[in-house]
C-alpha atoms as a PDB file:
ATOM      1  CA  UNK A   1      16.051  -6.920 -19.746  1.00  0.00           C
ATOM      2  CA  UNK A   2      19.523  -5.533 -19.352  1.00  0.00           C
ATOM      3  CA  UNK A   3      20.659  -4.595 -15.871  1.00  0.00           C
ATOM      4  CA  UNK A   4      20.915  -1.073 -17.489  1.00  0.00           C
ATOM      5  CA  UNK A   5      17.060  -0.708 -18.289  1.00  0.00           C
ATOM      6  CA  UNK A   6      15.178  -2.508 -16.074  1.00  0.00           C
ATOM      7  CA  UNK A   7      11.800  -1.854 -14.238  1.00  0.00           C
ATOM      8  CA  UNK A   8      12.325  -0.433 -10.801  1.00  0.00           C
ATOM      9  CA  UNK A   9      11.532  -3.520  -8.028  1.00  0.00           C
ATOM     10  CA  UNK A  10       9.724  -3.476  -4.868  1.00  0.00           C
ATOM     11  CA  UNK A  11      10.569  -6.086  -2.497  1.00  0.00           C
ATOM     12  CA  UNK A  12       6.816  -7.056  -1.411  1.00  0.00           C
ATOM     13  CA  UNK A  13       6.621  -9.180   1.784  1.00  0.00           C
ATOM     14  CA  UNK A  14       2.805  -9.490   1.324  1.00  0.00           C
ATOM     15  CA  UNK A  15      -0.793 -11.004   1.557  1.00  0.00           C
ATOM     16  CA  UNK A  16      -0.462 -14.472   0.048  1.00  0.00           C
ATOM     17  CA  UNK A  17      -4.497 -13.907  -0.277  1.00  0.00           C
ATOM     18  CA  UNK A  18      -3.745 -11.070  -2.688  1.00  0.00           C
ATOM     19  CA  UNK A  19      -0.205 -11.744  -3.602  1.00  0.00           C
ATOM     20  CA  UNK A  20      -0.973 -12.668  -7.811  1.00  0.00           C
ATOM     21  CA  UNK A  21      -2.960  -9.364  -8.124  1.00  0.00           C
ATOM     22  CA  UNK A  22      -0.308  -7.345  -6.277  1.00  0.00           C
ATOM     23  CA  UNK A  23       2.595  -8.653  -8.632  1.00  0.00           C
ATOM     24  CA  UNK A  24       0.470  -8.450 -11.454  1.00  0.00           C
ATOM     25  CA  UNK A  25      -0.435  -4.705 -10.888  1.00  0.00           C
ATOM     26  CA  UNK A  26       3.102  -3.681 -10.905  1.00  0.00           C
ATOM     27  CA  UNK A  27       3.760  -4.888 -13.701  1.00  0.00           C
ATOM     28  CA  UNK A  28       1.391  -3.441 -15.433  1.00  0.00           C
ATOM     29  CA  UNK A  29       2.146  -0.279 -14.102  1.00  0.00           C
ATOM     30  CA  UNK A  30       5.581  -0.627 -15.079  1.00  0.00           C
ATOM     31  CA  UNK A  31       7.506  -1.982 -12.172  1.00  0.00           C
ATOM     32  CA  UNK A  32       8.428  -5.302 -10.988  1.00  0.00           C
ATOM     33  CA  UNK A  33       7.994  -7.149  -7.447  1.00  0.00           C
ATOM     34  CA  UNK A  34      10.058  -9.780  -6.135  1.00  0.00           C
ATOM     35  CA  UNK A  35       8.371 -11.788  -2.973  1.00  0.00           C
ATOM     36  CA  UNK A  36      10.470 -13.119  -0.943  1.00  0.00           C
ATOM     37  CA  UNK A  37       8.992 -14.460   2.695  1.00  0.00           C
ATOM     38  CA  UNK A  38      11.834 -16.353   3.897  1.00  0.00           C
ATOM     39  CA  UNK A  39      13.111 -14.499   7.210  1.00  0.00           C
ATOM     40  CA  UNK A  40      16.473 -15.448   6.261  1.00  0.00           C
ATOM     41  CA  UNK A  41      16.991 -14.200   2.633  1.00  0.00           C
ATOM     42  CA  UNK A  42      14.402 -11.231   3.419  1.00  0.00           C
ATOM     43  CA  UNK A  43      17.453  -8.438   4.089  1.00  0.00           C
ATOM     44  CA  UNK A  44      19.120  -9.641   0.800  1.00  0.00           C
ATOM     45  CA  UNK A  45      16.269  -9.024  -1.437  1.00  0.00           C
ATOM     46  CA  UNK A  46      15.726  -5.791   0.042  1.00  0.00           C
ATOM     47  CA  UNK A  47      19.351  -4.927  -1.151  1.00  0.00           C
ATOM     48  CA  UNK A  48      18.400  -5.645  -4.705  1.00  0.00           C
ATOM     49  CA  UNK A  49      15.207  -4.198  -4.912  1.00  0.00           C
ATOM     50  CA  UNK A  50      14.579  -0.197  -5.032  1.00  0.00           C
ATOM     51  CA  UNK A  51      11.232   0.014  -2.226  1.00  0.00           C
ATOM     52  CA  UNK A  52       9.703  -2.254   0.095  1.00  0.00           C
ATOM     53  CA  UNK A  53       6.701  -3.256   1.020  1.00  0.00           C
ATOM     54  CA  UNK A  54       5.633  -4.562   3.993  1.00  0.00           C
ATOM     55  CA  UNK A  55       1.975  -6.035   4.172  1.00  0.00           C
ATOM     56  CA  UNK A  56       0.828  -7.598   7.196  1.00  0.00           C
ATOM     57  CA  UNK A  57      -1.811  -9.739   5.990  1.00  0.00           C
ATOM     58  CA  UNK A  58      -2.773 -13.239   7.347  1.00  0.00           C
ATOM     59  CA  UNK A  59       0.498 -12.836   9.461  1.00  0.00           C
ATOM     60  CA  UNK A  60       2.795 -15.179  11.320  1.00  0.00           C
ATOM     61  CA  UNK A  61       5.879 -14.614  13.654  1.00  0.00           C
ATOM     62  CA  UNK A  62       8.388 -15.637  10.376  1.00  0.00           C
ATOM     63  CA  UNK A  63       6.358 -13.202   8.368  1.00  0.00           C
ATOM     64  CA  UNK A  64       6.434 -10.147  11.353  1.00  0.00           C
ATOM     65  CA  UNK A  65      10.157 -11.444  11.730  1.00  0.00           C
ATOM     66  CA  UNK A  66      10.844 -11.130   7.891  1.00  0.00           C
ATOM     67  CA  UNK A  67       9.237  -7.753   7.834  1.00  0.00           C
ATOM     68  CA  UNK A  68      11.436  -6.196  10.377  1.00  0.00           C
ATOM     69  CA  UNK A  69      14.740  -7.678   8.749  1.00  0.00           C
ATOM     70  CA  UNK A  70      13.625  -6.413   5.541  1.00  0.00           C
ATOM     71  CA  UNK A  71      12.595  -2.464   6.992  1.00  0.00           C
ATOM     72  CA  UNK A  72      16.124  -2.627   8.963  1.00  0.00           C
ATOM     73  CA  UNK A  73      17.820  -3.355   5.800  1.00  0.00           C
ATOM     74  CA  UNK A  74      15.903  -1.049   3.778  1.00  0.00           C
ATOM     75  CA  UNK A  75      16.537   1.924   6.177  1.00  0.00           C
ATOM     76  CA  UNK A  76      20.197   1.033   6.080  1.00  0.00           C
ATOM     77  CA  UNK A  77      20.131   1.622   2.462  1.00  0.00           C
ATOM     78  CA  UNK A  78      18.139   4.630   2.067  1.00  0.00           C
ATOM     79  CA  UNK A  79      15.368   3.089   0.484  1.00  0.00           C
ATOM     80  CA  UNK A  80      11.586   3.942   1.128  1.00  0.00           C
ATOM     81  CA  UNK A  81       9.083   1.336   3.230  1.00  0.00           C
ATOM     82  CA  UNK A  82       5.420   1.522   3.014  1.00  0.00           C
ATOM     83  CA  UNK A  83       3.241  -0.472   5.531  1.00  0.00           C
ATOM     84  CA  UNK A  84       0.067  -2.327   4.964  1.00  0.00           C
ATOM     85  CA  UNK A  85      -1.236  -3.003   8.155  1.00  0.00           C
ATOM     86  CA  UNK A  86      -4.191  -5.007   7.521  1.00  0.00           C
ATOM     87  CA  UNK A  87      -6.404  -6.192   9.903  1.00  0.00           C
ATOM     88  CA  UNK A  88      -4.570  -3.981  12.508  1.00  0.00           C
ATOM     89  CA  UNK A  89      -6.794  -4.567  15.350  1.00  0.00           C
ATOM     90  CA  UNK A  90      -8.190  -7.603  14.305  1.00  0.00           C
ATOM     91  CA  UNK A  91      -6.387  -9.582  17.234  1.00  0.00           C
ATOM     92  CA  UNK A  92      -3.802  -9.324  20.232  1.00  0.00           C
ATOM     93  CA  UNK A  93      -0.845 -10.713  17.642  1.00  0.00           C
ATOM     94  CA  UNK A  94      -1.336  -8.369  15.171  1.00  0.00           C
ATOM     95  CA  UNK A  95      -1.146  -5.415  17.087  1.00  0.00           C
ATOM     96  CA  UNK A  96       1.745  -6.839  19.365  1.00  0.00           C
ATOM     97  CA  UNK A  97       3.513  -7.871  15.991  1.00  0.00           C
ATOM     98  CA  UNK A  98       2.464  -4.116  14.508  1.00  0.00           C
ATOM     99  CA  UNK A  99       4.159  -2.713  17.977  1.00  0.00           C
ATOM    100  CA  UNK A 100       7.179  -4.062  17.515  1.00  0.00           C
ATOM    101  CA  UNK A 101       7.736  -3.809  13.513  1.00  0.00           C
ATOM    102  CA  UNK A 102       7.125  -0.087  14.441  1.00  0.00           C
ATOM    103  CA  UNK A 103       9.510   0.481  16.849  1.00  0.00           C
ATOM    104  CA  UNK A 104      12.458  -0.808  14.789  1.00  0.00           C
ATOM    105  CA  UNK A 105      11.849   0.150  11.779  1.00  0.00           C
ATOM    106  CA  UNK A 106      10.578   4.223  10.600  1.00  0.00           C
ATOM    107  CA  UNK A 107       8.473   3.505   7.629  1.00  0.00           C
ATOM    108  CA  UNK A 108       8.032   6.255   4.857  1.00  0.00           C
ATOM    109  CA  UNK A 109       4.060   5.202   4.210  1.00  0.00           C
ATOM    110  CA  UNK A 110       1.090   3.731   5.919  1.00  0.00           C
ATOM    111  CA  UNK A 111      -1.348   2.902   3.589  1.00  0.00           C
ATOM    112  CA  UNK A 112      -4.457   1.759   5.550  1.00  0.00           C
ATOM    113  CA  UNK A 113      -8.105   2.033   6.193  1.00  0.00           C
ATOM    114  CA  UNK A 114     -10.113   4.021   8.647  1.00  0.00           C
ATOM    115  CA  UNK A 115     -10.167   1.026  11.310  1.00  0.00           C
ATOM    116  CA  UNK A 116      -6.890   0.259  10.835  1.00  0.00           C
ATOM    117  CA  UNK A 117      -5.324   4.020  11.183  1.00  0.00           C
ATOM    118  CA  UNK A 118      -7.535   3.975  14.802  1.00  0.00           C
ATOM    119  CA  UNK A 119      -6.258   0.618  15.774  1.00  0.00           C
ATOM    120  CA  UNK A 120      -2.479   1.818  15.036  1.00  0.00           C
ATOM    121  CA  UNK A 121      -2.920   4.966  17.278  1.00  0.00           C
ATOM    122  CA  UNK A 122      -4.706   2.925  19.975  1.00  0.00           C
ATOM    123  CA  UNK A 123      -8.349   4.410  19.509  1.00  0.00           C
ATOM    124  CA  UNK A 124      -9.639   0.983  18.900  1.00  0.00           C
ATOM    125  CA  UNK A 125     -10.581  -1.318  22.267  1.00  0.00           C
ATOM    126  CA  UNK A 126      -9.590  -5.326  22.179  1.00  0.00           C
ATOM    127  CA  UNK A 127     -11.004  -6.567  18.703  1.00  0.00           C
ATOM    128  CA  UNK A 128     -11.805  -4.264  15.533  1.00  0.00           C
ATOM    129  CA  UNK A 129     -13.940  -5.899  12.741  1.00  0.00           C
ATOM    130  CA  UNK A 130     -11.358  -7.484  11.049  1.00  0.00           C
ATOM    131  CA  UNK A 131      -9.868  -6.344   7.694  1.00  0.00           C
ATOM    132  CA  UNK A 132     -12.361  -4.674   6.246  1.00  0.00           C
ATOM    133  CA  UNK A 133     -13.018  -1.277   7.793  1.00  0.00           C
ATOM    134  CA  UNK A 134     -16.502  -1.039   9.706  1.00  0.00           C
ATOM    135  CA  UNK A 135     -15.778   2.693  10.951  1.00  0.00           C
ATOM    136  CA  UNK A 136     -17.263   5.724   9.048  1.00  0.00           C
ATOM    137  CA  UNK A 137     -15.571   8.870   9.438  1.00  0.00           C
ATOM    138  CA  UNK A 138     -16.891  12.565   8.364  1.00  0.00           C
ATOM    139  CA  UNK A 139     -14.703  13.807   5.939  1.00  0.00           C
ATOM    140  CA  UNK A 140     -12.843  16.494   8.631  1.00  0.00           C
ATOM    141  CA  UNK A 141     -12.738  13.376  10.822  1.00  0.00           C
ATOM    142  CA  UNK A 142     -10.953  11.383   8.326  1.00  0.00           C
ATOM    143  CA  UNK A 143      -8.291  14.500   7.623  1.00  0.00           C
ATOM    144  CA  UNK A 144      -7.518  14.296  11.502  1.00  0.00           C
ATOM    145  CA  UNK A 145      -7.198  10.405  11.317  1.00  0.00           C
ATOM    146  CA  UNK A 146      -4.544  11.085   8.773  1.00  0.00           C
ATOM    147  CA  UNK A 147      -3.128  13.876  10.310  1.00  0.00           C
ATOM    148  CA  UNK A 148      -2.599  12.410  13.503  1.00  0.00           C
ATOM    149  CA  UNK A 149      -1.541   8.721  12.437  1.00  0.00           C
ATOM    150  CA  UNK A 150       1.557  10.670  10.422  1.00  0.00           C
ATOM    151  CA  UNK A 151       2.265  12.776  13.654  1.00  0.00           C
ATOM    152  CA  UNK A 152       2.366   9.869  15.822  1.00  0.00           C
ATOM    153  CA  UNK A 153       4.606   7.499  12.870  1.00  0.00           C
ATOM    154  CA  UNK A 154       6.349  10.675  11.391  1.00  0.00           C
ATOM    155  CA  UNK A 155       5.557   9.303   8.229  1.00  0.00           C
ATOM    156  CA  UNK A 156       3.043   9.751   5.334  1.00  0.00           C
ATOM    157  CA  UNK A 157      -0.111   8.167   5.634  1.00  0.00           C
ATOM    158  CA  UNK A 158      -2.806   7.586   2.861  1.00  0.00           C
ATOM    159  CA  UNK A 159      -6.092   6.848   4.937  1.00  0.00           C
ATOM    160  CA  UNK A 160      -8.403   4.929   2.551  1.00  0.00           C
ATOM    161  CA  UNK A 161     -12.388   5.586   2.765  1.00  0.00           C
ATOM    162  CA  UNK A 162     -14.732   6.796   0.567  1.00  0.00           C
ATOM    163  CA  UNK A 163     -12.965   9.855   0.578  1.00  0.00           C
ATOM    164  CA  UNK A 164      -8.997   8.917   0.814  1.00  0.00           C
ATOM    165  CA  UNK A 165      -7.286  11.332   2.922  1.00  0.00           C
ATOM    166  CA  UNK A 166      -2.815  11.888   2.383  1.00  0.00           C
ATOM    167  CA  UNK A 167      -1.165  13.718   5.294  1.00  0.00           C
ATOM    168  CA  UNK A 168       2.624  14.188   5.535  1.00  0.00           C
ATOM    169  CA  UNK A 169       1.437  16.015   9.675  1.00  0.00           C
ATOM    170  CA  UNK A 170       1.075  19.127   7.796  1.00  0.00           C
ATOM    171  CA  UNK A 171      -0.303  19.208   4.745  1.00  0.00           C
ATOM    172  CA  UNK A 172      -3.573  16.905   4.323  1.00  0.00           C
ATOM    173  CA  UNK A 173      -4.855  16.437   0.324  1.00  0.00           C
ATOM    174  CA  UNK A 174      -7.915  14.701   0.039  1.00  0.00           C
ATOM    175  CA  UNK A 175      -8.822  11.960  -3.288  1.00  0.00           C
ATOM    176  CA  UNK A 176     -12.174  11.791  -4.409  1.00  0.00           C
ATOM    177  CA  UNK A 177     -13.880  10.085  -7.738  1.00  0.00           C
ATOM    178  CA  UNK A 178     -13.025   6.520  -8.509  1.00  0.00           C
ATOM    179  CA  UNK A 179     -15.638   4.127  -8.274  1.00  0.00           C
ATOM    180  CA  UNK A 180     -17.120   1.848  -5.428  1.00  0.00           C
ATOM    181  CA  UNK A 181     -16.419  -1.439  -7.229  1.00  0.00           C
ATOM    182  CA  UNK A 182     -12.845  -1.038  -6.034  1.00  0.00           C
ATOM    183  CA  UNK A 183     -13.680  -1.797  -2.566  1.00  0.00           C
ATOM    184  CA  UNK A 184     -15.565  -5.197  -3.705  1.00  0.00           C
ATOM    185  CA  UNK A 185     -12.183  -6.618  -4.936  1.00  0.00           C
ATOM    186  CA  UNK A 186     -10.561  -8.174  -2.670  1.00  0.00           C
ATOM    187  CA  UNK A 187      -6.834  -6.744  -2.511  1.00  0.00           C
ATOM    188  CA  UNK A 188      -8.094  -3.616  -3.710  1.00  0.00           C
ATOM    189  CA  UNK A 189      -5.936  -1.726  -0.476  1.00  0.00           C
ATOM    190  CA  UNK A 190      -2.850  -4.054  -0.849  1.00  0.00           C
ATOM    191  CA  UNK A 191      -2.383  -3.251  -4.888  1.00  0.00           C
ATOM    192  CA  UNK A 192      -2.575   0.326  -4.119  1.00  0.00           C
ATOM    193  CA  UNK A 193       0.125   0.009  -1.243  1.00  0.00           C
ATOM    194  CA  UNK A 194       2.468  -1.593  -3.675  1.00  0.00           C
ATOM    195  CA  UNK A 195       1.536   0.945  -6.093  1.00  0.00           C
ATOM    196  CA  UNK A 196       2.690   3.965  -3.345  1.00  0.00           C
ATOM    197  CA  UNK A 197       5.889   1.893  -2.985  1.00  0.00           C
ATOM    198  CA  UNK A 198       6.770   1.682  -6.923  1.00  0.00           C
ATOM    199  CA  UNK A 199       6.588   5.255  -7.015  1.00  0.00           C
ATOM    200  CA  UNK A 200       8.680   5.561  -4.285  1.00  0.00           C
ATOM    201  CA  UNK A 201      10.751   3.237  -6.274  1.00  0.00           C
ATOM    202  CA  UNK A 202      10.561   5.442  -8.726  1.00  0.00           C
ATOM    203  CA  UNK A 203      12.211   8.593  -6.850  1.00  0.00           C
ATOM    204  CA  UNK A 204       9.009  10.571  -5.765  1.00  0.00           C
ATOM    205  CA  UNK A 205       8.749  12.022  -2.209  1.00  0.00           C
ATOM    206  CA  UNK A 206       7.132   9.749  -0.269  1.00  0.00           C
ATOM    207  CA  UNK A 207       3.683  12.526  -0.076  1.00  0.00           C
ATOM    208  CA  UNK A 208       4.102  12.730  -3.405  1.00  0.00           C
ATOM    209  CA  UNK A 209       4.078   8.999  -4.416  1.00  0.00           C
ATOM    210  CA  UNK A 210       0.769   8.516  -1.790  1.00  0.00           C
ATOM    211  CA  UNK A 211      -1.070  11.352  -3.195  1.00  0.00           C
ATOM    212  CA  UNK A 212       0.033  10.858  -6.514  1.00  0.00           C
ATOM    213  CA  UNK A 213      -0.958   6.727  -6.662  1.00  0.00           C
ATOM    214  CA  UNK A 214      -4.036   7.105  -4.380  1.00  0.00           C
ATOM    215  CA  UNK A 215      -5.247   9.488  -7.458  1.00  0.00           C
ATOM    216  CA  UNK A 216      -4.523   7.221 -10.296  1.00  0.00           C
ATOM    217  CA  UNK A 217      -5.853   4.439  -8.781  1.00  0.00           C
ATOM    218  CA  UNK A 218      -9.199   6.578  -8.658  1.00  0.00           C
ATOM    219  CA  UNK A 219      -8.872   7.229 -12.009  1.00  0.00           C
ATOM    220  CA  UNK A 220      -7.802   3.578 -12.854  1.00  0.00           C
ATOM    221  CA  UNK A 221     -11.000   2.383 -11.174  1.00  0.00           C
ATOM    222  CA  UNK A 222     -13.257   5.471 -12.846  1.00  0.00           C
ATOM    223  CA  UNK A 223     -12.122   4.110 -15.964  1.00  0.00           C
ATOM    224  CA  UNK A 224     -12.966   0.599 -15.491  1.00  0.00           C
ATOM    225  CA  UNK A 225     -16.033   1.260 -14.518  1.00  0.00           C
ATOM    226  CA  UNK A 226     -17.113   3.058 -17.337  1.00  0.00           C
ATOM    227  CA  UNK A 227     -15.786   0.241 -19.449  1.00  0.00           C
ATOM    228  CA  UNK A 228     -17.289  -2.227 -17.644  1.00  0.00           C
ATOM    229  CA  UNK A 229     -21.163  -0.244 -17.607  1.00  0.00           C
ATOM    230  CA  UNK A 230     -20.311  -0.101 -21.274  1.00  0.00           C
ATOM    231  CA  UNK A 231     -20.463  -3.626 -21.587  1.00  0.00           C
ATOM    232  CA  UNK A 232     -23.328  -4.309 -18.571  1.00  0.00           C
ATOM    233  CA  UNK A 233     -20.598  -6.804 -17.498  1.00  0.00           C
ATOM    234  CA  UNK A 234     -19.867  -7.954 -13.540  1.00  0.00           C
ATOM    235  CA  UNK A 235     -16.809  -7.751 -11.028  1.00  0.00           C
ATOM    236  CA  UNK A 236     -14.613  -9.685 -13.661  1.00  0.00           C
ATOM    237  CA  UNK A 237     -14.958  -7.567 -16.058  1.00  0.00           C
ATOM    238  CA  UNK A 238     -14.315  -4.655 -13.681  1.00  0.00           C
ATOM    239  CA  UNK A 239     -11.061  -6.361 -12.703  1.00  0.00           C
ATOM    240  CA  UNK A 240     -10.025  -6.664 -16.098  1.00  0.00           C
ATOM    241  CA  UNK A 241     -10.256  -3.062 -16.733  1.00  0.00           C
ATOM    242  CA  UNK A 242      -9.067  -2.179 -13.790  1.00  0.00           C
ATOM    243  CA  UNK A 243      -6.002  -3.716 -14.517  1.00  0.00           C
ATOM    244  CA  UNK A 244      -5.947  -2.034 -18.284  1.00  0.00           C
ATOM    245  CA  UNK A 245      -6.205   1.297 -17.189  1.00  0.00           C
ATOM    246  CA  UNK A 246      -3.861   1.221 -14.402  1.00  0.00           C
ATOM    247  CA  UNK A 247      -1.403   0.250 -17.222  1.00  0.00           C
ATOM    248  CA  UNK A 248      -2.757   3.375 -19.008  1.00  0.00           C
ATOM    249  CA  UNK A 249      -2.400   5.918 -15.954  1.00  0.00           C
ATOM    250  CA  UNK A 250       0.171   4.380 -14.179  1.00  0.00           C
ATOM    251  CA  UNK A 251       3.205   3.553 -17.288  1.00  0.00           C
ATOM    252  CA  UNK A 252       4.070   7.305 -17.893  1.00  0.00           C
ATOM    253  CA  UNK A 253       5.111   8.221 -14.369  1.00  0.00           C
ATOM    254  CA  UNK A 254       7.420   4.937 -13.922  1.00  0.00           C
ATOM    255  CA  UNK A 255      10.635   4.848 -16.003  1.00  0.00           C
ATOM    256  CA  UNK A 256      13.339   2.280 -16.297  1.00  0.00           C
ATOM    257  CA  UNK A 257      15.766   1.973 -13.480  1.00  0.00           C
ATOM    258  CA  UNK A 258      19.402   3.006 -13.861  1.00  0.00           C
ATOM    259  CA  UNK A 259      21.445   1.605 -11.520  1.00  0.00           C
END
């Protein structure tokens, strides 16, 4: 692909649990990801790459060391961050690591559950319940969650739940549909981050890109569940689809990137 009509890139320091699916979904929604880890090369990707993600997953101090080279870099150049912080309050050393990522670098999107948008504004005591979320918020609740995690971050956040909830600290839009399947996938969360950061890639406001891929992804899932009922087949199947019609959805808002 010419350098003239390329995919846009997100620089994804990720989940090595969920890293295959995460690449794999932007590509089928039209972007690309390069993964770089290394602490040391992690600012120079980010200069060759349009958004970044940062995903805290099964963390490390190189990989909480990477991250912050990589958001410093990216907020040098303009370019937009989302932050996956899973497991939030699972331990001491993520939330330490979380503490300090967050005070050096101002991040455009959290994309997180319900547990981990408490953990992140300290509402959480010692130990959460990992990285799946355990905490179920009212609907209202859930718009204050939001609200008050983009306050406290001056950022976007899309607060994932049953109901997924997109505040910018004013405005608050609320997702509903999809199907529950997605949240028996493991990785489910990190492929939509990376989907929020292609179309920040892509030039959307960061509000826009949450709202915007936190819908699609309902309708990706929607989809593949019908197909997948269709067929009476299982979780495979359901991935397969999944992966089909985010292609579908997805490929008209993401256009080649002109540098």
């Amino acid at each position: 692909m010419s350098a003239a009509n390329r995919r846009p890139a997100v620089h994804c320091l990720t989940n090595p649990v969920t890293m295959q699916d995460t690449a794999n979904i932007l590509l089928a929604a039209g972007g690309s990801a390069i993964m770089a880890q290394e602490p040391a090369e992690a600012a120079e990707i980010t200069a060759i790459c349009q958004a970044t993600l940062l995903n805290t997953g099964v963390p490390d101090k190189e990989k909480f060391e990477a991250c912050i080279l990589a958001g410093q870099k990216a907020m040098e150049l303009g370019h937009p961050i989302v932050l996956d912080p899973v497991g939030a309050g699972a331990s001491a050393f993520r939330r330490d690591g979380l503490a300090k990522l967050l005070s050096q670098v101002q991040v455009s999107i959290i994309r997180c559950n319900q547990e981990e948008a408490r953990a992140l504004l300290g509402l959480k005591s010692i130990t959460s319940g990992g990285v799946e979320s355990s905490v179920t918020l009212s609907v209202s609740e859930q718009e204050t969650l939001a609200q008050n995690l983009a306050l406290a971050y001056r950022c976007t956040t899309l607060v994932s739940g049953n109901t997924d909830a997109v505040s910018d600290g004013e405005h608050v839009v609320l997702l509903t549909e999809g199907d529950s399947r997605i949240s028996r996938l493991t990785g489910g969360g990190c492929m939509l981050s990376a989907l929020c950061a292609l179309l920040c890639a892509e030039g959307l406001p960061a509000f826009d890109a949450a709202q915007t891929a936190g819908r699609l992804w309902r309708e990706s899932a929607a989809e593949a569940g019908r197909r997948t009922d269709c067929e009476q087949g299982g979780m495979g199947t359901f991935h397969q689809y999944l992966f089909d019609a985010a292609e579908k959805f997805f490929n008209p808002c993401v256009k080649t990137f002109t540098p």
